[in-house]
PDB file of N, CA and C in Angstrom:
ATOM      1  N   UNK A   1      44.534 131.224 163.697  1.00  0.00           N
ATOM      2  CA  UNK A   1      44.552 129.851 163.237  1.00  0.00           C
ATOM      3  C   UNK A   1      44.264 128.949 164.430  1.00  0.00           C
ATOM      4  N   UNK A   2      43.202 128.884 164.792  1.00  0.00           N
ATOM      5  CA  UNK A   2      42.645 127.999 166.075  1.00  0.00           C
ATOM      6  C   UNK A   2      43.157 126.252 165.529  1.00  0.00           C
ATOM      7  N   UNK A   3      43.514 125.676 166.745  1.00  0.00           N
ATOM      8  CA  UNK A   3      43.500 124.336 166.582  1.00  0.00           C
ATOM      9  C   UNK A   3      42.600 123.080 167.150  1.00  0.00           C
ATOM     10  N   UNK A   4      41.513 122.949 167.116  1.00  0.00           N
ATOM     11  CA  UNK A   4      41.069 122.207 167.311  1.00  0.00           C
ATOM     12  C   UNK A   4      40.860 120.848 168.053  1.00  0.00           C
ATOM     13  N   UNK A   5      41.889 120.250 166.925  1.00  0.00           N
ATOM     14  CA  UNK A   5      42.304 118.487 167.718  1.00  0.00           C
ATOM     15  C   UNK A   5      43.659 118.543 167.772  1.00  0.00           C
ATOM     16  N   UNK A   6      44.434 117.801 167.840  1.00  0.00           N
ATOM     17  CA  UNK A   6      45.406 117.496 167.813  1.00  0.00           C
ATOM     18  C   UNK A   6      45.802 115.536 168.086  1.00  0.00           C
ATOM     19  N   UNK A   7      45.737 115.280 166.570  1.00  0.00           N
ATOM     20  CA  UNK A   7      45.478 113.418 166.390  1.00  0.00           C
ATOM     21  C   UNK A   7      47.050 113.103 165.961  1.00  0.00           C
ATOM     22  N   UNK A   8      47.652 112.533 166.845  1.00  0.00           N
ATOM     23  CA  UNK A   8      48.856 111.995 166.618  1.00  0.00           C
ATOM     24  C   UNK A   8      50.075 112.938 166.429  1.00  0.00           C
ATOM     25  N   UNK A   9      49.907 114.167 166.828  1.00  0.00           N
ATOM     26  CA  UNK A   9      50.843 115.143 166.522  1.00  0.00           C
ATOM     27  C   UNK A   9      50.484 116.018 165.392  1.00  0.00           C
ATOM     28  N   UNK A  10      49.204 115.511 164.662  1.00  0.00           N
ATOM     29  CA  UNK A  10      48.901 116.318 163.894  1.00  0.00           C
ATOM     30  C   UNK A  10      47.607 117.653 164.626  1.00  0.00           C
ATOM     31  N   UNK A  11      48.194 118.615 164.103  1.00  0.00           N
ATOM     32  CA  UNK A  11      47.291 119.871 164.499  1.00  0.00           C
ATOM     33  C   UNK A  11      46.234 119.680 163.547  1.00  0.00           C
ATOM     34  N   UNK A  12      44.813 119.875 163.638  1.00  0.00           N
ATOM     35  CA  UNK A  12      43.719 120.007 163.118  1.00  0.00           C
ATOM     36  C   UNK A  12      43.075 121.325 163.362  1.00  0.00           C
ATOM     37  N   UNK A  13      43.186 122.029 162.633  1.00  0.00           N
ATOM     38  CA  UNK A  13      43.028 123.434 162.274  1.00  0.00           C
ATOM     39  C   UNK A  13      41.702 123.930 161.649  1.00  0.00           C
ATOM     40  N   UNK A  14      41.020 124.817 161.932  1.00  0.00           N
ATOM     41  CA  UNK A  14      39.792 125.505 160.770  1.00  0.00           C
ATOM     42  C   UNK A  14      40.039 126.998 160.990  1.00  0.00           C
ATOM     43  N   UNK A  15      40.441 127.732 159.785  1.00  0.00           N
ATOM     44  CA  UNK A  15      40.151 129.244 160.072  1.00  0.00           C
ATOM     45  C   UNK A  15      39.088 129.647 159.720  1.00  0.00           C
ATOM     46  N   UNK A  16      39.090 131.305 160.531  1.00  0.00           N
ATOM     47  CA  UNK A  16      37.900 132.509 160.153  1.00  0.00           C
ATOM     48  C   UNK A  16      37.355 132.697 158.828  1.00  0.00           C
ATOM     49  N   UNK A  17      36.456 132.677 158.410  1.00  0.00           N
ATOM     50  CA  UNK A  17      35.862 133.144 156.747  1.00  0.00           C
ATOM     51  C   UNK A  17      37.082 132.715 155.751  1.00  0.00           C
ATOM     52  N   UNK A  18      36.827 131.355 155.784  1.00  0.00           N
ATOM     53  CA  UNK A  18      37.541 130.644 154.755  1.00  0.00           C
ATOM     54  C   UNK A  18      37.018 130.841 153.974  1.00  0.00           C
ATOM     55  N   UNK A  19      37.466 129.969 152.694  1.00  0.00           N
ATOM     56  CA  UNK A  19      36.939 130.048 151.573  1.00  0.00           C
ATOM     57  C   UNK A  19      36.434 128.438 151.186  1.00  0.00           C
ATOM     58  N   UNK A  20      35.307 128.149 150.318  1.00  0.00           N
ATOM     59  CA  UNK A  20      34.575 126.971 150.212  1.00  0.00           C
ATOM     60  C   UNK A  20      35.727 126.593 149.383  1.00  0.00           C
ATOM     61  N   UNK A  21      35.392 124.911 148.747  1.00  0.00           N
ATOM     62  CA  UNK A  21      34.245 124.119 150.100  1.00  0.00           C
ATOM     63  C   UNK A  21      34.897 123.981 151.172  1.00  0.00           C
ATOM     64  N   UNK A  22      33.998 123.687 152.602  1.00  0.00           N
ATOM     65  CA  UNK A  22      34.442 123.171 153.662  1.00  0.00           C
ATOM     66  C   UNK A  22      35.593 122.354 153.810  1.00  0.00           C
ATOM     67  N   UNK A  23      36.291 122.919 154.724  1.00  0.00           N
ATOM     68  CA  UNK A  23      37.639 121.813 154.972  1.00  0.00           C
ATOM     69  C   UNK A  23      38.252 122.224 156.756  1.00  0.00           C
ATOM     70  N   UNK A  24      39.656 121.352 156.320  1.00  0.00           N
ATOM     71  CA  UNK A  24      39.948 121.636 157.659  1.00  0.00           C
ATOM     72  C   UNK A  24      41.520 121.794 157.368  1.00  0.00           C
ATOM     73  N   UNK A  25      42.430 121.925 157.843  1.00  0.00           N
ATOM     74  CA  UNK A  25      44.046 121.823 157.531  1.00  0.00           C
ATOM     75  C   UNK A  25      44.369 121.142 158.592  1.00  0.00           C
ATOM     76  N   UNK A  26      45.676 119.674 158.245  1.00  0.00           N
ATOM     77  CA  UNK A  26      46.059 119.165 159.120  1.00  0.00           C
ATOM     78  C   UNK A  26      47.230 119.421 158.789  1.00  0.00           C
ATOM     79  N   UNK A  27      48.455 120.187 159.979  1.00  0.00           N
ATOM     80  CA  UNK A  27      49.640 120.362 160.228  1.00  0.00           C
ATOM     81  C   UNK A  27      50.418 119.586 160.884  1.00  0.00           C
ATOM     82  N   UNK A  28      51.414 119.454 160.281  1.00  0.00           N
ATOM     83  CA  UNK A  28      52.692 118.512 160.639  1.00  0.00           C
ATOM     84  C   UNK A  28      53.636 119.185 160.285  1.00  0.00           C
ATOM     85  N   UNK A  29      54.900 119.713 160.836  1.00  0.00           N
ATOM     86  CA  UNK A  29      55.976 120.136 160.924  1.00  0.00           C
ATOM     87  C   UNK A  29      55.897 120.902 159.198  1.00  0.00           C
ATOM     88  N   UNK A  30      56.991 120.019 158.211  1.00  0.00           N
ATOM     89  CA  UNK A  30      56.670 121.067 157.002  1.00  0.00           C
ATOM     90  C   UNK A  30      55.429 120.676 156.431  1.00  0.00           C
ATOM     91  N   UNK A  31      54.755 120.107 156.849  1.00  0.00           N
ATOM     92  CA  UNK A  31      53.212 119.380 156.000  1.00  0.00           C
ATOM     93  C   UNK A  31      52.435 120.099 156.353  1.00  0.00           C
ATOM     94  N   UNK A  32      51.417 120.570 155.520  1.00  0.00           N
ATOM     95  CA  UNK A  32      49.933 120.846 155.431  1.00  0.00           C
ATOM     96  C   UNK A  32      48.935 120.514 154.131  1.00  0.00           C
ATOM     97  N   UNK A  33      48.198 119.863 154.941  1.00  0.00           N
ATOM     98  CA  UNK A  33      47.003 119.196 154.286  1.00  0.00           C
ATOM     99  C   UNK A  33      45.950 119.703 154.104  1.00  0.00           C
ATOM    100  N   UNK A  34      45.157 120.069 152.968  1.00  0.00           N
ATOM    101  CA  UNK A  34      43.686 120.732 153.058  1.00  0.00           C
ATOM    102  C   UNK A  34      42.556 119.928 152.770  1.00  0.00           C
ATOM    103  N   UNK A  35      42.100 119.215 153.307  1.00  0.00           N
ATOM    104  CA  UNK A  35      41.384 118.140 153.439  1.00  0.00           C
ATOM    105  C   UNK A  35      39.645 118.675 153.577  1.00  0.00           C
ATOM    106  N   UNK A  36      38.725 118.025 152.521  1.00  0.00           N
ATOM    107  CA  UNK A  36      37.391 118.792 152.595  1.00  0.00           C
ATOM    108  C   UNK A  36      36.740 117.906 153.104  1.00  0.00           C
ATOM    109  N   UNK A  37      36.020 118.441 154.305  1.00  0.00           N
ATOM    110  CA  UNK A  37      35.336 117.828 155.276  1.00  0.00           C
ATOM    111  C   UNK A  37      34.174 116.948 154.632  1.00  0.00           C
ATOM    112  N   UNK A  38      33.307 117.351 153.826  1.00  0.00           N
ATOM    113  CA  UNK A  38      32.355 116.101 153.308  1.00  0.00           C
ATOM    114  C   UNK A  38      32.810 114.995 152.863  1.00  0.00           C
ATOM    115  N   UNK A  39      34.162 114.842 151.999  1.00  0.00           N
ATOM    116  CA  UNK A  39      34.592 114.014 151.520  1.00  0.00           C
ATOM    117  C   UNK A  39      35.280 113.237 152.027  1.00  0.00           C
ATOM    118  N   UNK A  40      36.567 114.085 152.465  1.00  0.00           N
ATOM    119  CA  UNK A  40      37.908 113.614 152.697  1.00  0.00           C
ATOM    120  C   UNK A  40      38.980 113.804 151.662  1.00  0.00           C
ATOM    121  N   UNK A  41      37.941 113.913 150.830  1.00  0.00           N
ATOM    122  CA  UNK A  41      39.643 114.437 149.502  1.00  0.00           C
ATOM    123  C   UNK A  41      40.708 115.199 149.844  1.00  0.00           C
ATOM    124  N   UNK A  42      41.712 115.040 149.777  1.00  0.00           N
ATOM    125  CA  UNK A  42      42.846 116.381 149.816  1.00  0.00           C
ATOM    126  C   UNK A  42      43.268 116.958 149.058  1.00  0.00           C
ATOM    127  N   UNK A  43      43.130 118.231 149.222  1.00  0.00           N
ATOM    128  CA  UNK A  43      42.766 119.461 148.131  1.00  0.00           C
ATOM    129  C   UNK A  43      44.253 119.695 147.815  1.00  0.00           C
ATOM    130  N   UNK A  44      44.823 119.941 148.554  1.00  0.00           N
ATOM    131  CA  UNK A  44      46.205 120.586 148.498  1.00  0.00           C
ATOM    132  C   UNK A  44      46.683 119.931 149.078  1.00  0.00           C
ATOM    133  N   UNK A  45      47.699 120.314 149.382  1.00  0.00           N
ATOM    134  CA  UNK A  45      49.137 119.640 150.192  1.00  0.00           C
ATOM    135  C   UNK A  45      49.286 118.123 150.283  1.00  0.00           C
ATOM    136  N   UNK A  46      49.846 117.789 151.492  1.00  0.00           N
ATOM    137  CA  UNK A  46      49.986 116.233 151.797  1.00  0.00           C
ATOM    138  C   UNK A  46      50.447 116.081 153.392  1.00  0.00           C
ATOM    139  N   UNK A  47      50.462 114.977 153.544  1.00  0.00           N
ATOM    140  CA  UNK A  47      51.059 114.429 154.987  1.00  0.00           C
ATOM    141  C   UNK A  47      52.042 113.428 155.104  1.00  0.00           C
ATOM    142  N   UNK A  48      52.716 112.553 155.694  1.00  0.00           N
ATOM    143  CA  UNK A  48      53.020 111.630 155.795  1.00  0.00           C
ATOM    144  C   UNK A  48      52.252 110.626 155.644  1.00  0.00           C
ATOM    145  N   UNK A  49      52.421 109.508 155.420  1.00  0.00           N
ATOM    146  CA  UNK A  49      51.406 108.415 154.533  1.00  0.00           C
ATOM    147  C   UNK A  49      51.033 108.157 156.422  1.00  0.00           C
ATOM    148  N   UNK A  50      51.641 107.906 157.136  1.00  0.00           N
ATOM    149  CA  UNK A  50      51.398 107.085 158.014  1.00  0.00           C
ATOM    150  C   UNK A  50      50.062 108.335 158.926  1.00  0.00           C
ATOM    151  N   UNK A  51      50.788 109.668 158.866  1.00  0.00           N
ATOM    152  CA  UNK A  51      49.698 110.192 159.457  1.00  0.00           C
ATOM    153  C   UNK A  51      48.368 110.353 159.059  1.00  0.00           C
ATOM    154  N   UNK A  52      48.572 110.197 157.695  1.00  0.00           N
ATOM    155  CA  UNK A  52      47.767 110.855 156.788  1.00  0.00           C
ATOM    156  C   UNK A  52      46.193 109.863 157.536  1.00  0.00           C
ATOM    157  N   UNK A  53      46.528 108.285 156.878  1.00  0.00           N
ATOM    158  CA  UNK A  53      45.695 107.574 157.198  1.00  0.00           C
ATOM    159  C   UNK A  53      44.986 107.655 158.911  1.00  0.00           C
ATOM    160  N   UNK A  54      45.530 108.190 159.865  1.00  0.00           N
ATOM    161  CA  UNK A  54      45.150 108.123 161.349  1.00  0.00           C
ATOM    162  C   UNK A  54      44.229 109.339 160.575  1.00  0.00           C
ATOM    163  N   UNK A  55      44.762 110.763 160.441  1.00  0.00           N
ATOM    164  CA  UNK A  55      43.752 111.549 160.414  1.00  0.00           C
ATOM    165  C   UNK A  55      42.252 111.161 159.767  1.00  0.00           C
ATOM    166  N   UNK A  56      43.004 110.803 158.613  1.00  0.00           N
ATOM    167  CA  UNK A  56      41.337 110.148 157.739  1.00  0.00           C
ATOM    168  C   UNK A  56      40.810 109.541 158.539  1.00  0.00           C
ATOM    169  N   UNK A  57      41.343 108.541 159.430  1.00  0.00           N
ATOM    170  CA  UNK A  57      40.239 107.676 160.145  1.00  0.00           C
ATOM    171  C   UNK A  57      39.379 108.377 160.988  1.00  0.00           C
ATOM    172  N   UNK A  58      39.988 109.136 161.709  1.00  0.00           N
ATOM    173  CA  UNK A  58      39.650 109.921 162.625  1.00  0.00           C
ATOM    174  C   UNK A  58      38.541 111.017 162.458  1.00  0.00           C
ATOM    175  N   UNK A  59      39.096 112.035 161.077  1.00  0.00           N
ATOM    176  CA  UNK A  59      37.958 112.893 160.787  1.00  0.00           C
ATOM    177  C   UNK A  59      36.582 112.185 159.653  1.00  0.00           C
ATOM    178  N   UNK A  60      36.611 110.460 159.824  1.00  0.00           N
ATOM    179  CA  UNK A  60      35.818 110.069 159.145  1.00  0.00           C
ATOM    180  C   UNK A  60      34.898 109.852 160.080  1.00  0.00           C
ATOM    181  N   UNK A  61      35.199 109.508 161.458  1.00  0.00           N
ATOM    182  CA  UNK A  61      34.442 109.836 162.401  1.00  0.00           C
ATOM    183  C   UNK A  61      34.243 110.775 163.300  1.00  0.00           C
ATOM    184  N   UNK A  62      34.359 111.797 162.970  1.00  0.00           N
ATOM    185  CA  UNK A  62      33.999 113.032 163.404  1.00  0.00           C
ATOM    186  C   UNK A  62      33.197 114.361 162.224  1.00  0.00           C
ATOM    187  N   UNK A  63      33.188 113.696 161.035  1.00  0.00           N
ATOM    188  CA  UNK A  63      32.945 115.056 159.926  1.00  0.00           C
ATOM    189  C   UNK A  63      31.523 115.707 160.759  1.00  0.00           C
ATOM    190  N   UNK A  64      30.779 114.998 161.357  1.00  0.00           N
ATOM    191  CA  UNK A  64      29.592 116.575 161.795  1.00  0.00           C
ATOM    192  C   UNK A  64      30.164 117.153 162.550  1.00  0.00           C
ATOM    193  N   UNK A  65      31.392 116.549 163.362  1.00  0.00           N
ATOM    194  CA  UNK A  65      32.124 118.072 164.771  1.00  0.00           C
ATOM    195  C   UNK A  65      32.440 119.072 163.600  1.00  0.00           C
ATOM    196  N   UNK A  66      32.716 118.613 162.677  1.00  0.00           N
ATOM    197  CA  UNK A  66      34.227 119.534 161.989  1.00  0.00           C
ATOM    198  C   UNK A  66      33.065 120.277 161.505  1.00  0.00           C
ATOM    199  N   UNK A  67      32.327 119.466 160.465  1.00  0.00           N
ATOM    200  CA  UNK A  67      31.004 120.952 160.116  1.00  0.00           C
ATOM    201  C   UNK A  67      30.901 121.740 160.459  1.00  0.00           C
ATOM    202  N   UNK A  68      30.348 120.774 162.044  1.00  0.00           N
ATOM    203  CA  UNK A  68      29.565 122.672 162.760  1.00  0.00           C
ATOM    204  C   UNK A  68      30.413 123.071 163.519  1.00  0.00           C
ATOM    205  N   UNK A  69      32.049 122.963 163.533  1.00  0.00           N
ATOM    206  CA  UNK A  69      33.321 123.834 163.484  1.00  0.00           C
ATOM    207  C   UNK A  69      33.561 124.770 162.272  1.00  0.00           C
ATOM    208  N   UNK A  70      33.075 124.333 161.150  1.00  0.00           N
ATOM    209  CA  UNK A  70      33.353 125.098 159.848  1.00  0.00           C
ATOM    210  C   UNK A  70      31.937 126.328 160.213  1.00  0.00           C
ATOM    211  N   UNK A  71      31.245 125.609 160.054  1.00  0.00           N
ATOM    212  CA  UNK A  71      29.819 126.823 159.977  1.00  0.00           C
ATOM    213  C   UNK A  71      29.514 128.100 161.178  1.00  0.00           C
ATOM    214  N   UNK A  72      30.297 127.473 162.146  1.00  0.00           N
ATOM    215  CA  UNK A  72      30.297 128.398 163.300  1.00  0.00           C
ATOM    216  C   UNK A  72      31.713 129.599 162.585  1.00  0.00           C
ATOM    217  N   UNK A  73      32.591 129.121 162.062  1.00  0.00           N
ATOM    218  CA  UNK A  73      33.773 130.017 162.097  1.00  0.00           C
ATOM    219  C   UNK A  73      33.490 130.690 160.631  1.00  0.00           C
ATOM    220  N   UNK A  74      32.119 130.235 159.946  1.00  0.00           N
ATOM    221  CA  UNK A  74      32.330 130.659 158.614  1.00  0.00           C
ATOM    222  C   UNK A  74      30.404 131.267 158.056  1.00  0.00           C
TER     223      UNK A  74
END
């Protein structure tokens, strides 16, 4: 489970031969988020409201790193 970023305490995660669509998981203590990289929707889980929004901002400016983080690991 490689981590990536790490935005505000949140771990930003992509594993090995995931499964589609593209995403990324953001971890927080009991939180995990499965968040799909083209969009931003969150698939599963949740975050704290307050983190939630930093990450979105954040991987709204970054979704081509995270891509060709997804496509390299997948």
């Amino acid at each position: 489970m490689p981590t990536f970023y790490i935005i505000d305490g949140v771990k930003i995660v992509l594993y090995f031969d995931d499964h589609n669509p593209p995403h990324f998981h953001a971890i927080i203590a009991e939180y995990d988020a499965l968040i799909r990289i083209e969009t931003l929707e969150i698939l599963e889980g949740d975050l704290p409201k307050s983190k939630q929004k930093k990450v979105l901002e954040w991987a709204n400016k970054h979704k081509d790193d995270l891509q060709e983080i997804w496509d390299e690991l997948n």
